[in-house]
C-alpha atoms as a PDB file:
ATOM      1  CA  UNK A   1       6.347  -0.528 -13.384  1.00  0.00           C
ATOM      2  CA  UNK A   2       4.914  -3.470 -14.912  1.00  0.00           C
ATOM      3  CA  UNK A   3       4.376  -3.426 -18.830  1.00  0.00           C
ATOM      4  CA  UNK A   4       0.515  -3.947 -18.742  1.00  0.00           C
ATOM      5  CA  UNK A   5       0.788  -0.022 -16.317  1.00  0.00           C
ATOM      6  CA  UNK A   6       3.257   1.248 -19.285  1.00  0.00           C
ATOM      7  CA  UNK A   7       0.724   0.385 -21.849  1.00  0.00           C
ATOM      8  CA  UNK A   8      -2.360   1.352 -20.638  1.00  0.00           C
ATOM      9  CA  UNK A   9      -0.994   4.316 -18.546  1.00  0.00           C
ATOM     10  CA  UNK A  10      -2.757   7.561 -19.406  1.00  0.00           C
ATOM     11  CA  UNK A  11      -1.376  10.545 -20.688  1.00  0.00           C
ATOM     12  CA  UNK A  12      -1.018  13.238 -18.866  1.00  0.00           C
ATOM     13  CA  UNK A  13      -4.158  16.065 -19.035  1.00  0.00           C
ATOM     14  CA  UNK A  14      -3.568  19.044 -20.677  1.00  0.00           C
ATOM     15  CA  UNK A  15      -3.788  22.028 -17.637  1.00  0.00           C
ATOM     16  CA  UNK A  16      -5.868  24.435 -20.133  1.00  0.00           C
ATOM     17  CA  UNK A  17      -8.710  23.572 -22.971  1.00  0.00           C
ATOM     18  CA  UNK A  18     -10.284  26.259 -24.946  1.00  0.00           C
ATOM     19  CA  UNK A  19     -13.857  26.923 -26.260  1.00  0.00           C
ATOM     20  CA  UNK A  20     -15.574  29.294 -28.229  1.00  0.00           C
ATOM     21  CA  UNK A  21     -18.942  31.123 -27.873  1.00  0.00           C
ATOM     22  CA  UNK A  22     -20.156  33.902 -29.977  1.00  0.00           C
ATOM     23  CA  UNK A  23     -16.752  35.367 -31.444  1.00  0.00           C
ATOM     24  CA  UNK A  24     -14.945  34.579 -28.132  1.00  0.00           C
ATOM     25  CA  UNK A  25     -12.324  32.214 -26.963  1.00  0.00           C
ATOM     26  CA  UNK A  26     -12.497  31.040 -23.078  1.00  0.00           C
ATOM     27  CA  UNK A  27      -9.697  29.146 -21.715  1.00  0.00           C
ATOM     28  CA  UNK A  28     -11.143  26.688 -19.092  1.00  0.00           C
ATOM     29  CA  UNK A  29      -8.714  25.124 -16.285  1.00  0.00           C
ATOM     30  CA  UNK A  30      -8.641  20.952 -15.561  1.00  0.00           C
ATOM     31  CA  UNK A  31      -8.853  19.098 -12.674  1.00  0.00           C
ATOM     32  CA  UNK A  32     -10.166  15.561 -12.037  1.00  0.00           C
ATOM     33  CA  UNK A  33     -11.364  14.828  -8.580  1.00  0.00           C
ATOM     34  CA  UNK A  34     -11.754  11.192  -6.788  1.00  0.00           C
ATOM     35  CA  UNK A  35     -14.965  12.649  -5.527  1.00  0.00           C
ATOM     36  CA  UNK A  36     -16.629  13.686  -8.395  1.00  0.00           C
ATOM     37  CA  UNK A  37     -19.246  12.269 -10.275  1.00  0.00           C
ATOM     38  CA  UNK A  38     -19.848  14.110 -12.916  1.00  0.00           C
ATOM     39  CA  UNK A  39     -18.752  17.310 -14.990  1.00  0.00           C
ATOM     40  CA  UNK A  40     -19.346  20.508 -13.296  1.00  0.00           C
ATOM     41  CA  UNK A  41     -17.841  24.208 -14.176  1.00  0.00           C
ATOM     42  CA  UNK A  42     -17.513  27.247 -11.938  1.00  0.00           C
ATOM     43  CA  UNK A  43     -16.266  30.510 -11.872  1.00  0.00           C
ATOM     44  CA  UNK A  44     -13.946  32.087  -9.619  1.00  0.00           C
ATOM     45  CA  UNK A  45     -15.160  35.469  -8.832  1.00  0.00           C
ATOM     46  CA  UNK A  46     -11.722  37.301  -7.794  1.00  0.00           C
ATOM     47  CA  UNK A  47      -9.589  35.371 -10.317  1.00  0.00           C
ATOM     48  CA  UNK A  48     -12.272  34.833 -13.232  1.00  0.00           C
ATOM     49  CA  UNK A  49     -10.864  31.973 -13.819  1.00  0.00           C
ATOM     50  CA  UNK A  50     -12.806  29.360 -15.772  1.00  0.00           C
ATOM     51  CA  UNK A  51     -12.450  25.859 -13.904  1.00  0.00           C
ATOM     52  CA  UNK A  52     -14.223  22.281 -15.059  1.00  0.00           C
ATOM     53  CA  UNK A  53     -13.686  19.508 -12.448  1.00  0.00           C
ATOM     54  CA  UNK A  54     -14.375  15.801 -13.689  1.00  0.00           C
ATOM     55  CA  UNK A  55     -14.360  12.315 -12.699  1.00  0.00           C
ATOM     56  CA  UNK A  56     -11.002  10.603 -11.957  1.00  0.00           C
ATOM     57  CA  UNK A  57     -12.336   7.991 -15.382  1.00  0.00           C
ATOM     58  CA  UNK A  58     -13.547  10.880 -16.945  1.00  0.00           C
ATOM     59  CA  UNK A  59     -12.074  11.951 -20.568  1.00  0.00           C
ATOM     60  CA  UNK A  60     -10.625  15.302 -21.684  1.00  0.00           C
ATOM     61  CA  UNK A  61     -12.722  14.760 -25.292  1.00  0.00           C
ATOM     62  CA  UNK A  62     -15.587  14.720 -23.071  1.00  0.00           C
ATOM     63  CA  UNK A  63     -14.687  17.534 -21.136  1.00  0.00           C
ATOM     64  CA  UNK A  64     -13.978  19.313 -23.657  1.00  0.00           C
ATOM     65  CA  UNK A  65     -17.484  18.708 -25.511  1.00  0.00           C
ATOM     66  CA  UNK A  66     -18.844  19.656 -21.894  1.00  0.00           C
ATOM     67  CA  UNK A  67     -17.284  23.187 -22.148  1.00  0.00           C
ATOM     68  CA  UNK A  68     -18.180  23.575 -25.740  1.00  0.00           C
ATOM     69  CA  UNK A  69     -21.838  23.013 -24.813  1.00  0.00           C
ATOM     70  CA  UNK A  70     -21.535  25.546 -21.755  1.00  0.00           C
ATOM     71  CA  UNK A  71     -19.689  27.800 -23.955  1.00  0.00           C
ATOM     72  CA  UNK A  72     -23.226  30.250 -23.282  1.00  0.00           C
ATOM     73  CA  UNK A  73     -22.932  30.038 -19.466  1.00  0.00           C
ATOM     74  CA  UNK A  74     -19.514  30.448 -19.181  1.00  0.00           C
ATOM     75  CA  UNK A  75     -19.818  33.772 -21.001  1.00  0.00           C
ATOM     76  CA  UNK A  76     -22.859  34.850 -19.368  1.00  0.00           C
ATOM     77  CA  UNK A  77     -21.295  34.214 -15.564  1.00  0.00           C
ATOM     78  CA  UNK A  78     -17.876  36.330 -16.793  1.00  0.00           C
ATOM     79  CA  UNK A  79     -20.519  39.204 -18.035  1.00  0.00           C
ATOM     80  CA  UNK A  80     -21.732  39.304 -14.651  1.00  0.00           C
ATOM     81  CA  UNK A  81     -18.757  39.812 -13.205  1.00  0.00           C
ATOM     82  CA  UNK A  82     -17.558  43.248 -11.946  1.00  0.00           C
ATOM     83  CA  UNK A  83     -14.294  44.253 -13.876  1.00  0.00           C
ATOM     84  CA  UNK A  84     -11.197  44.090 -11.730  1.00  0.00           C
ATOM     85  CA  UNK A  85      -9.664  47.998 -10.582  1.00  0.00           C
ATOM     86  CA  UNK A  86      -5.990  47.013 -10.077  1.00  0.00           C
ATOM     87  CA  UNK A  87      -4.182  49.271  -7.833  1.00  0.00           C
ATOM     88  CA  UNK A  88      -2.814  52.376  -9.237  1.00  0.00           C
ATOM     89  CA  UNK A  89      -0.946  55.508  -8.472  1.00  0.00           C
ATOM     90  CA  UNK A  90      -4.178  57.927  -7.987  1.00  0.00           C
ATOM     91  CA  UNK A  91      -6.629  54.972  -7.230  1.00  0.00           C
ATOM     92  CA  UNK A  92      -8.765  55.900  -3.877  1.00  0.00           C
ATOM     93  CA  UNK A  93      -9.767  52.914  -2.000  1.00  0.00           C
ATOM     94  CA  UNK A  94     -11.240  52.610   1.948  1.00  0.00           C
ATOM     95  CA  UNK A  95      -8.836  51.428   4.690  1.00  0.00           C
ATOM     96  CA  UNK A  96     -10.956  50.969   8.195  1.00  0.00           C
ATOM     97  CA  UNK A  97     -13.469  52.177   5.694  1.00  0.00           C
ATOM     98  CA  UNK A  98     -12.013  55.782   5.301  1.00  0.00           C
ATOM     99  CA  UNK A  99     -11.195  56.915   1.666  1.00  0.00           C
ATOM    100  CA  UNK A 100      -7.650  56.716   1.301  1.00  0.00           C
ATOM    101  CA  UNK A 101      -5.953  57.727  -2.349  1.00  0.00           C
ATOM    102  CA  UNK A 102      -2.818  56.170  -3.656  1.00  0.00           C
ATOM    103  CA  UNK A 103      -0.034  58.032  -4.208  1.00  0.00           C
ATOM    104  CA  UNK A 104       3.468  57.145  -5.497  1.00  0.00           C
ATOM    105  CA  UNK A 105       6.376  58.054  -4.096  1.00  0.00           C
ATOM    106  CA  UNK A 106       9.921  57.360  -6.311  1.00  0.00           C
ATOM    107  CA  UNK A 107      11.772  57.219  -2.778  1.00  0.00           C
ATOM    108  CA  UNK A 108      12.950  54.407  -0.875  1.00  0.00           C
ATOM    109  CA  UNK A 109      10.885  52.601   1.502  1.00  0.00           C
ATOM    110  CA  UNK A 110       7.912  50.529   1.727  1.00  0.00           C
ATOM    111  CA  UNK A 111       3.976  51.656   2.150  1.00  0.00           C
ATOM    112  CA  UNK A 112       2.454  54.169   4.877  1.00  0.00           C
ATOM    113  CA  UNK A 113      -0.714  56.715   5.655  1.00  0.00           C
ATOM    114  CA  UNK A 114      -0.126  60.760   5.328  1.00  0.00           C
ATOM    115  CA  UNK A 115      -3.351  63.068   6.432  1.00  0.00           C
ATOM    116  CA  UNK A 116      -4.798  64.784   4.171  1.00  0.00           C
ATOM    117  CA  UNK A 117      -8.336  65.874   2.117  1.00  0.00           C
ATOM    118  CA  UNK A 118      -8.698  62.739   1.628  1.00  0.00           C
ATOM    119  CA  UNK A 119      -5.624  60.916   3.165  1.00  0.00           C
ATOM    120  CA  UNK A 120      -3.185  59.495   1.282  1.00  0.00           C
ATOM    121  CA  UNK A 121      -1.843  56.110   1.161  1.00  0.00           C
ATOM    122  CA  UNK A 122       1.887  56.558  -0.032  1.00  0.00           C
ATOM    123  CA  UNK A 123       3.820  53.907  -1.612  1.00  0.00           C
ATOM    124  CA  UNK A 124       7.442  54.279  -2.490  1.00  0.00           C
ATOM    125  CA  UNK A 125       9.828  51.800  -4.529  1.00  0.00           C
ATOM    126  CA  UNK A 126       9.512  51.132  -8.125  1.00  0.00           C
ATOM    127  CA  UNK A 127       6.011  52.034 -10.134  1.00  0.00           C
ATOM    128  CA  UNK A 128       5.510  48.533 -11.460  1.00  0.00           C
ATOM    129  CA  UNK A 129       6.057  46.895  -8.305  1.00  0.00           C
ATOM    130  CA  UNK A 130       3.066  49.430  -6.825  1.00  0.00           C
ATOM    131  CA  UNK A 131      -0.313  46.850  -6.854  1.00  0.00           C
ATOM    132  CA  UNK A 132       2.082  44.587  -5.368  1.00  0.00           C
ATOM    133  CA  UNK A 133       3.035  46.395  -2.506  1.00  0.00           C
ATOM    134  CA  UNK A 134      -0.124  47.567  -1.786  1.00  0.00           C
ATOM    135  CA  UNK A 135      -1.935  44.447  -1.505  1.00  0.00           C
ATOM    136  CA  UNK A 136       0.764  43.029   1.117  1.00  0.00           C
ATOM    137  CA  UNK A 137       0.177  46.345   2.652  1.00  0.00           C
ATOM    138  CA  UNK A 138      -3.674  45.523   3.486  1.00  0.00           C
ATOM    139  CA  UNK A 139      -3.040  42.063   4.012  1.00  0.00           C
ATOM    140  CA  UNK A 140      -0.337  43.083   7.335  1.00  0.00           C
ATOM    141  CA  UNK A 141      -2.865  45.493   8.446  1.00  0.00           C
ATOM    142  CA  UNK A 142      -5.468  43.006   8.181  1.00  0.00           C
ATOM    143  CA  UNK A 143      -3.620  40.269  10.305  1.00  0.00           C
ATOM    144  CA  UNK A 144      -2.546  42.942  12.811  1.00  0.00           C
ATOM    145  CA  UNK A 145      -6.471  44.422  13.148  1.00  0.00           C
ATOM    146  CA  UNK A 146      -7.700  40.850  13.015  1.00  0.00           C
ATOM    147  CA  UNK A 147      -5.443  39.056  14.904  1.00  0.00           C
ATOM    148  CA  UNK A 148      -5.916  41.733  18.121  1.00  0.00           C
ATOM    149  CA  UNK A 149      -9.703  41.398  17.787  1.00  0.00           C
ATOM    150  CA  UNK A 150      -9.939  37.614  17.354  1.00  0.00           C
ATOM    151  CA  UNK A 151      -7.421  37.347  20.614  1.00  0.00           C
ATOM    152  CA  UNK A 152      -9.374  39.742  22.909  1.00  0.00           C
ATOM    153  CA  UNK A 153     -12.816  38.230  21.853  1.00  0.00           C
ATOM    154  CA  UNK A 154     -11.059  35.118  22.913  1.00  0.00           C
ATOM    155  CA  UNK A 155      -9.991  36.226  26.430  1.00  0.00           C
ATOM    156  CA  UNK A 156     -13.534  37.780  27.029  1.00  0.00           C
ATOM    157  CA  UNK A 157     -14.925  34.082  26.201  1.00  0.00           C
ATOM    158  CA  UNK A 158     -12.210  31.570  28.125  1.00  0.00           C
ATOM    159  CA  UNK A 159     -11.342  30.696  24.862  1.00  0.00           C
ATOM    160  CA  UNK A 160      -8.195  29.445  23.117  1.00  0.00           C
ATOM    161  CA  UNK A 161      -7.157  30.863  19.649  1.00  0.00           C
ATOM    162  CA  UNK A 162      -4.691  28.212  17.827  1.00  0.00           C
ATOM    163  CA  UNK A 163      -3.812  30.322  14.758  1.00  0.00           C
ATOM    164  CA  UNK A 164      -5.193  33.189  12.863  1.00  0.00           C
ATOM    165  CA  UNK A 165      -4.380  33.524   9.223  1.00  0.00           C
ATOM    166  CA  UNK A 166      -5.514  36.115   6.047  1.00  0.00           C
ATOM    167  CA  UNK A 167      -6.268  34.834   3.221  1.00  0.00           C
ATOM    168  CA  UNK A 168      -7.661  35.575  -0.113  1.00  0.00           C
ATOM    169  CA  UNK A 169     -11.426  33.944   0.477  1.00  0.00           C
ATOM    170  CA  UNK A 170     -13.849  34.597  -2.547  1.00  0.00           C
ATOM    171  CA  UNK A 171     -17.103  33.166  -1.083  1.00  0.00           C
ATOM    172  CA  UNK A 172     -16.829  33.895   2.907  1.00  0.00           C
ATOM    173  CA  UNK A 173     -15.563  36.663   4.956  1.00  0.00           C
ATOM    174  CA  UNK A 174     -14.107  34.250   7.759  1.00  0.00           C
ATOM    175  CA  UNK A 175     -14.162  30.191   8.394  1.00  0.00           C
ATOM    176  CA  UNK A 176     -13.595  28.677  12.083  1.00  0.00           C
ATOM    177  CA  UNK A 177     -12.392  24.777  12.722  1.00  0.00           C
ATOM    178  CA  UNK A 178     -13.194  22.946  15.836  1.00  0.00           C
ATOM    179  CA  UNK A 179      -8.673  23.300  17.047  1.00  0.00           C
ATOM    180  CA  UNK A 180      -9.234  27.012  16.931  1.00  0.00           C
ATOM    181  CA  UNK A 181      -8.010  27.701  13.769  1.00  0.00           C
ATOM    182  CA  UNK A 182      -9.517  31.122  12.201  1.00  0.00           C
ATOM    183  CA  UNK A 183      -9.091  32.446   8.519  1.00  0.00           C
ATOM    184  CA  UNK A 184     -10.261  35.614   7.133  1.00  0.00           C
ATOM    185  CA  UNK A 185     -10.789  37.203   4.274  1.00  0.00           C
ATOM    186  CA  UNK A 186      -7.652  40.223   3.688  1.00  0.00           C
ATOM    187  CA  UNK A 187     -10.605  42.359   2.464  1.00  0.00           C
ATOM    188  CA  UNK A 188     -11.920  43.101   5.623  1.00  0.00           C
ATOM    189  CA  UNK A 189      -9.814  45.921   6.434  1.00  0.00           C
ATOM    190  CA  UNK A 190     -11.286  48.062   3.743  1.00  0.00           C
ATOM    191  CA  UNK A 191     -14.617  47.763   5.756  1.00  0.00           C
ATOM    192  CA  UNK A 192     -15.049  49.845   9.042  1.00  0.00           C
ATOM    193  CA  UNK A 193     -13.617  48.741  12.050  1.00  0.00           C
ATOM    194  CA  UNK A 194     -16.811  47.831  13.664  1.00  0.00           C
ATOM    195  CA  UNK A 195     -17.611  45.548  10.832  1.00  0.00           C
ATOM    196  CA  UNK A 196     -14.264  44.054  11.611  1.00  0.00           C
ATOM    197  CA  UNK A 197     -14.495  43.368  15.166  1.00  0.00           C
ATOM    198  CA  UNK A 198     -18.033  41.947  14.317  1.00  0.00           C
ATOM    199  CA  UNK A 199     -16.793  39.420  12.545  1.00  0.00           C
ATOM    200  CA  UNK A 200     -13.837  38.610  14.644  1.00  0.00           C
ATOM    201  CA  UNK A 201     -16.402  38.360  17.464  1.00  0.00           C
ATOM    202  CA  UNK A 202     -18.365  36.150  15.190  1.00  0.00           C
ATOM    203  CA  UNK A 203     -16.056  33.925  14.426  1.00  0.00           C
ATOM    204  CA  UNK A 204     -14.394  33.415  17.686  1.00  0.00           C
ATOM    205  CA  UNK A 205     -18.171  33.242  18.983  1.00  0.00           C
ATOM    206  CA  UNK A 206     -17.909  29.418  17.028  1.00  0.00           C
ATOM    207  CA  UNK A 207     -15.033  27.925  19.207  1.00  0.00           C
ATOM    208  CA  UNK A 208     -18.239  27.960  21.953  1.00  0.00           C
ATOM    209  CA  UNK A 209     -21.125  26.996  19.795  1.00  0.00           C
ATOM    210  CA  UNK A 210     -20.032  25.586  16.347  1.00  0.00           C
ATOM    211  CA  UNK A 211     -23.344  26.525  14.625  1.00  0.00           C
ATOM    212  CA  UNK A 212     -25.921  29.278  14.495  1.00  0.00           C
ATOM    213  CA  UNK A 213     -28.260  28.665  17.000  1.00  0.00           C
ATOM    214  CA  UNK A 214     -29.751  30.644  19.410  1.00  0.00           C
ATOM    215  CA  UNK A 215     -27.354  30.042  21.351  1.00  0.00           C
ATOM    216  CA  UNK A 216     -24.899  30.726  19.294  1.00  0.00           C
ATOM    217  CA  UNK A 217     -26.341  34.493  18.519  1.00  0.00           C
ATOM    218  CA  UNK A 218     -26.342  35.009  22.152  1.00  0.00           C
ATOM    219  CA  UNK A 219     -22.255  34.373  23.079  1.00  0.00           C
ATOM    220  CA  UNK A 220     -22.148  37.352  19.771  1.00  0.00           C
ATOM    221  CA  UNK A 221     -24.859  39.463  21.547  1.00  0.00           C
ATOM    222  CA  UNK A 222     -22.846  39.227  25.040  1.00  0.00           C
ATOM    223  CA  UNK A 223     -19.457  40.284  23.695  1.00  0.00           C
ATOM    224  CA  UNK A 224     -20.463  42.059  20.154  1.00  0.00           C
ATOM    225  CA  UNK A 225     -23.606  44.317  21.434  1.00  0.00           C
ATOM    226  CA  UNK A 226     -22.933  46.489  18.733  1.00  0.00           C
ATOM    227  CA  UNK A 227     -23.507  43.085  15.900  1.00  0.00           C
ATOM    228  CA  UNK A 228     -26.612  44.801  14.645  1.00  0.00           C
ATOM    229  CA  UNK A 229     -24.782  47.794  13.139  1.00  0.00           C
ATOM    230  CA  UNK A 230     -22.118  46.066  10.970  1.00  0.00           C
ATOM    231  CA  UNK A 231     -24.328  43.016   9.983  1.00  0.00           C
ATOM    232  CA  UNK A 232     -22.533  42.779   6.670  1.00  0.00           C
ATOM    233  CA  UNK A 233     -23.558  40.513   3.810  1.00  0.00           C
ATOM    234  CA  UNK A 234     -21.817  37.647   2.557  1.00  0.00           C
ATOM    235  CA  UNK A 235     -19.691  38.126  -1.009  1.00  0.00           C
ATOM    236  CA  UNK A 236     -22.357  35.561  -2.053  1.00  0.00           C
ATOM    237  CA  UNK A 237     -25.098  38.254  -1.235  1.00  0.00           C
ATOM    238  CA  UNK A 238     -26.632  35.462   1.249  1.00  0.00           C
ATOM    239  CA  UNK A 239     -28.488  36.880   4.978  1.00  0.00           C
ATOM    240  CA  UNK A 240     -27.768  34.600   7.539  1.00  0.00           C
ATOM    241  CA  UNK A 241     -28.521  36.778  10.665  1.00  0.00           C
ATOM    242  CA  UNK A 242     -31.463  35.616  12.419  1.00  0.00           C
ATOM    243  CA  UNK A 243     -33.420  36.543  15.319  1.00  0.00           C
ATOM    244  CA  UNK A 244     -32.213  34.981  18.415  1.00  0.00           C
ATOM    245  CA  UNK A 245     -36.423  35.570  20.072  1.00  0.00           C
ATOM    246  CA  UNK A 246     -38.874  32.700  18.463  1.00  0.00           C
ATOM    247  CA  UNK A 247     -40.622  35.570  16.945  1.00  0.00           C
ATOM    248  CA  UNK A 248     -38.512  36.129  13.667  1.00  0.00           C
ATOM    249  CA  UNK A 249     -37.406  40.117  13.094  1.00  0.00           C
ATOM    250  CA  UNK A 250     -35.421  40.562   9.887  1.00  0.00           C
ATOM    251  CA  UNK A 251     -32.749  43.046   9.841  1.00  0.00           C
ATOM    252  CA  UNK A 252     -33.018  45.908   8.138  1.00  0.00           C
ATOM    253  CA  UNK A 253     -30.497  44.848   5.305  1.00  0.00           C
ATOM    254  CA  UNK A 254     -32.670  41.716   4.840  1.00  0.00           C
ATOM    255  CA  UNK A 255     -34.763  42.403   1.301  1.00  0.00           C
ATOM    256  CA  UNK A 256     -37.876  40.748   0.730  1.00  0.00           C
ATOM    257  CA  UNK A 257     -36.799  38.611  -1.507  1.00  0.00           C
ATOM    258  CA  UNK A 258     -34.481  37.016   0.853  1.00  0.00           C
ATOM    259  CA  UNK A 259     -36.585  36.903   3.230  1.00  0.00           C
ATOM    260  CA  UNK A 260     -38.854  34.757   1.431  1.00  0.00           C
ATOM    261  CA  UNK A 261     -36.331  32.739   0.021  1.00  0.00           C
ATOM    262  CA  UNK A 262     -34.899  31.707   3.413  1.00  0.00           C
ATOM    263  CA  UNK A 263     -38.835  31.125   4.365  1.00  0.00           C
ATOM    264  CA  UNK A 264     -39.341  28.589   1.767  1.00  0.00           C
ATOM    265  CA  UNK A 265     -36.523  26.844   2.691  1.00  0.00           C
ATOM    266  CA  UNK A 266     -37.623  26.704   6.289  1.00  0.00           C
ATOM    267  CA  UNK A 267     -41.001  25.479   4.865  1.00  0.00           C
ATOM    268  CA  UNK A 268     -39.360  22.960   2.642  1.00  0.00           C
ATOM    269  CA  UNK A 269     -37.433  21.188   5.042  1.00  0.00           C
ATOM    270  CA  UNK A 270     -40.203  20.741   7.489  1.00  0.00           C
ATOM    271  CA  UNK A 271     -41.738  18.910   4.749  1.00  0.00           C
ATOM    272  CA  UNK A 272     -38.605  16.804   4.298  1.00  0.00           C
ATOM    273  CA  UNK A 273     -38.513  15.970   7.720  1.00  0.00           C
ATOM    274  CA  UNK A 274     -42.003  15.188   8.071  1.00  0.00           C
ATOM    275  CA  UNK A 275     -41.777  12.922   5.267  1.00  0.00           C
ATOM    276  CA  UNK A 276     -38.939  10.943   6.465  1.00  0.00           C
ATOM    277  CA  UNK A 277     -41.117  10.763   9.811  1.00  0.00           C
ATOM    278  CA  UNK A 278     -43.925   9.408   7.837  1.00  0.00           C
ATOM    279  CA  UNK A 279     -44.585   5.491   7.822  1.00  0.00           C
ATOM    280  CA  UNK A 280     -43.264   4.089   4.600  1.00  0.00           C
ATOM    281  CA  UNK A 281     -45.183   2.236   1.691  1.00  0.00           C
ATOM    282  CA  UNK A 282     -44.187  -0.455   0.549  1.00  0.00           C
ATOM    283  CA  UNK A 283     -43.404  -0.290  -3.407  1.00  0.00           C
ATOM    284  CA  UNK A 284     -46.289  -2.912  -4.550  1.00  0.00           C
ATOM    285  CA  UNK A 285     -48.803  -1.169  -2.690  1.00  0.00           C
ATOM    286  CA  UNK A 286     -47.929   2.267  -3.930  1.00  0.00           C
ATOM    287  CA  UNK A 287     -47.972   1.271  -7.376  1.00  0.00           C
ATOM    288  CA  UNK A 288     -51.317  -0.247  -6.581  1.00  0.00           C
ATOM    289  CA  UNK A 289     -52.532   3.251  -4.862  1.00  0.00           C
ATOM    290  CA  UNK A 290     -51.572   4.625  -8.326  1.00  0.00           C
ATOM    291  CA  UNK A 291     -53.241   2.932 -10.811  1.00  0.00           C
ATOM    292  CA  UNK A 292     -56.629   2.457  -8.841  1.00  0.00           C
ATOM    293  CA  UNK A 293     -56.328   6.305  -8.877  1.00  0.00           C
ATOM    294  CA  UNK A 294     -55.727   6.021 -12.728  1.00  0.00           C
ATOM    295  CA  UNK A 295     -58.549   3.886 -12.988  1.00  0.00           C
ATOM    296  CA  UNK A 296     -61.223   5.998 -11.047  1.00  0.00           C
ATOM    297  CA  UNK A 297     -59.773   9.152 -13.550  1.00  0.00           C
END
């Protein structure tokens, strides 16, 4: 390494930076992107974690000054949050949507379902290892359930499923890529099966059209007829369901207010495209249009 690199090589960043807001101390996460332009913050919704991306040139000081001046949002989106329910010995939770309730069992062995009023979802081994073994629990089932559904959807539709992997998504329920590669959100298996196999069917429904066109609704109407039923929302709380006739009919878990929301958007990019369809001005003339309207004001 040359000794103009050792001299003005930068220190490393510090992986955490604190800031205050009204009596309370946030710890706020690091990371410099090549794509970034500017600072932005987010919250992650499953982890709450606190995370401000920046410019590769960026500086921590200014980072840090960033945070401290979004000290107000940053509380505001953790308030929001729902408070995590870890796992616990008496816990009921749905699996296939059924209310199961966790029970410990100081035996040896791994996790399995007894019947019962309501059925229990036993879980031997030690007590502190108990969240743990539970969530790899749901996350096998939900493979196994997902995996079968994604691979007969596939057979009913000629086509080929690469790979299907669980994951632990926080702002979709399932992702598709043009090789055939599908990824799910664990989570699903605490929903009913049919809102499983919906999605399955939905996803798999994108290795034929890789949008959501017409089209596209009509390879899930062919081999989901049931889609109607499950049509489950987003973890963003987002609709995007439509009609596959011209004649939009919202579903009956569309609200009003998305409705309209999705209708202005509709509206706003017909104006965007019949803008850029528009003959251009040239920039002395427009200023010229302006201030001979000025002038007649």
């Amino acid at each position: 390494m040359s000794l103009r690199a050792l001299l003005f090589r930068r220190p490393p960043d510090p992986q955490l930076i604190e800031t205050a807001f009204d009596g309370a101390i946030f710890s706020v996460q690091l990371r410099r992107h090549r794509q970034a332009r500017r600072y932005t913050l987010r919250v992650q919704a499953a982890t709450r974690a606190v995370v401000l991306t920046m410019p590769l040139r960026g500086s921590v000081k200014e980072a840090r000054a960033f945070a401290e001046r979004n000290g107000g949002w940053i509380a505001a989106r953790l308030k929001r949050l729902p408070q995590a329910i870890p796992f616990a010995d008496g816990l009921e939770l749905p699996l296939r949507g059924v209310p199961h309730r966790i029970a410990h069992r100081a035996t040896r062995g791994t996790v399995w379902t007894e019947a019962g009023e309501p059925p229990l979802l036993c879980v031997a081994g030690e007590r502190a290892h108990l969240a743990r073994r539970v969530r790899d629990f749901l996350k096998r089932e939900a493979k196994r359930d997902l995996e079968a559904a994604s691979r007969r959807y596939a057979t009913l539709l000629a086509v080929t499923v690469k790979r299907v992997s669980v994951r632990d998504q926080t702002s979709r329920w399932g992702s598709c890529t043009a090789e055939g590669v599908l990824s799910y959100s664990w989570r699903l298996i605490l929903a009913p099966s049919y809102v499983l196999d919906y999605l399955a069917a939905h996803e798999v429904a994108h290795l034929v059209e890789m949008n959501h066109s017409r089209k596209f609704w009509r390879v899930v109407m062919q081999i989901c007829p049931d889609w109607r039923r499950a049509k489950p929302l987003p973890p963003g709380g987002r609709v995007h369901m439509p009609s596959v006739s011209r004649k939009p009919r919202w579903p009956a878990g569309v609200t009003v207010t998305a409705r309209d929301s999705l209708l202005r958007r509709i509206q706003f990019s017909a104006k965007q495209r019949a803008a850029s369809l528009a003959p251009s001005v040239p920039p002395m003339c427009r200023r010229r249009s302006l201030q001979s309207r000025h002038g007649r004001q």
